[in-house]
Protein backbone atom coordinates (compact mmCIF):
# COMPACT_ATOMS: atom_id res chain seq x y z
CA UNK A 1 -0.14 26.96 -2.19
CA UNK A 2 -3.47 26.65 0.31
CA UNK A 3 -5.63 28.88 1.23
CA UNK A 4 -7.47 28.16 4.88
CA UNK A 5 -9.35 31.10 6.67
CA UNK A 6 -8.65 31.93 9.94
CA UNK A 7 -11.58 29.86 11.51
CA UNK A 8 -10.57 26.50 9.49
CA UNK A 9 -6.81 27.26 10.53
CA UNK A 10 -8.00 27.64 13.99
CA UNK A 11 -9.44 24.36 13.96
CA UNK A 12 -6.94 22.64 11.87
CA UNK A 13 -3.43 24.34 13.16
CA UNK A 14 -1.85 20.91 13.52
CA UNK A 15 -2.09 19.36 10.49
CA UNK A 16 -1.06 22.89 8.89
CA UNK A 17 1.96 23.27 11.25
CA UNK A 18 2.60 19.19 9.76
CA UNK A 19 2.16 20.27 6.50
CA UNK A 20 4.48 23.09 6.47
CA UNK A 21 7.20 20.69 8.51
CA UNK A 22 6.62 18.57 4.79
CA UNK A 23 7.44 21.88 2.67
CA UNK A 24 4.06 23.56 2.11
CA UNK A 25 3.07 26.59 2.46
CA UNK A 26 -0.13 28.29 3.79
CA UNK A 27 -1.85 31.53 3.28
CA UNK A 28 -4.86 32.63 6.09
CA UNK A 29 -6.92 34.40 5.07
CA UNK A 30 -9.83 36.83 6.87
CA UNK A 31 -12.52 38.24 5.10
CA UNK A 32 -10.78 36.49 2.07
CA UNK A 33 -7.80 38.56 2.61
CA UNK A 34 -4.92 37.12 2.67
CA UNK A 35 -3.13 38.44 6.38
CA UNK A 36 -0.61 35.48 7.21
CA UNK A 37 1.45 32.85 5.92
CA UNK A 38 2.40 29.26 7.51
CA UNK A 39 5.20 27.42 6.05
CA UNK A 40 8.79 25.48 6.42
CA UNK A 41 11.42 27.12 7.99
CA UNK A 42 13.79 27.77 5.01
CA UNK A 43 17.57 26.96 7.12
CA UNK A 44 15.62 23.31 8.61
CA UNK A 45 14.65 22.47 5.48
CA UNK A 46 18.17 22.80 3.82
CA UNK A 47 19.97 21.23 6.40
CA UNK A 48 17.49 18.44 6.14
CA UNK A 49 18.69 17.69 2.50
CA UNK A 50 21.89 17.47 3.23
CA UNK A 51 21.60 14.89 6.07
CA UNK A 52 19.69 12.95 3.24
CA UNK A 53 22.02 13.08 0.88
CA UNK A 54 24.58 11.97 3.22
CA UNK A 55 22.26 9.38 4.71
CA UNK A 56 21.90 8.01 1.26
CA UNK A 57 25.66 8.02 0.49
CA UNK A 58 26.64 6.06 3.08
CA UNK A 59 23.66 3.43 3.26
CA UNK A 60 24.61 2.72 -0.62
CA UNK A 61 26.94 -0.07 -1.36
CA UNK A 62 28.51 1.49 -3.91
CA UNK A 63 32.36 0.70 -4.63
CA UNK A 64 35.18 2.81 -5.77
CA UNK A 65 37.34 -0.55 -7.14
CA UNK A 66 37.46 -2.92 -4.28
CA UNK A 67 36.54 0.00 -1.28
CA UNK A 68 33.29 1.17 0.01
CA UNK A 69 32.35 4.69 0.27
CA UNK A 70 31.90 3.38 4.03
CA UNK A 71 35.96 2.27 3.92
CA UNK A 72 37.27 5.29 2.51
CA UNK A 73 35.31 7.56 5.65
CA UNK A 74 36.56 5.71 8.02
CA UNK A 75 40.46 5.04 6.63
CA UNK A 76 39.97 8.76 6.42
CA UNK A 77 38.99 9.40 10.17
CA UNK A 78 42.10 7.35 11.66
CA UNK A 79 44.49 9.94 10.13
């Protein structure tokens, strides 16, 4: 977890708001308290795993005998 004060944040809000977008999170602080916290947007970042997974499942050539994962979706869809 980083620590930025307010001034720093100030100056660098975009590349915090980028690296919460990648997971992290961010305390700001003033007067090296800490008063606020930047980071992902817990419901996005599930979602977003799940779309990878599924991205990953059907870009893979994997085969169940002689049908792809790919076959079995779409057989699936015409019924």
């Amino acid at each position: 977890m980083k620590k930025v004060g307010i001034f720093e944040g100030k100056a660098r809000f975009s590349a915090l708001i980028h690296a919460a977008k990648n997971g992290e999170t961010i305390i700001v602080t003033k007067n090296g308290e800490a008063v606020a916290q930047i980071g992902p947007i817990k419901s996005e970042k599930g979602s977003n795993k799940a779309k990878d997974a599924m991205k990953r499942i059907l870009s893979s050539k994997i085969n169940l005998g002689k049908v792809t994962v790919r076959e079995l979706i779409d057989e699936g869809r015409r019924y």
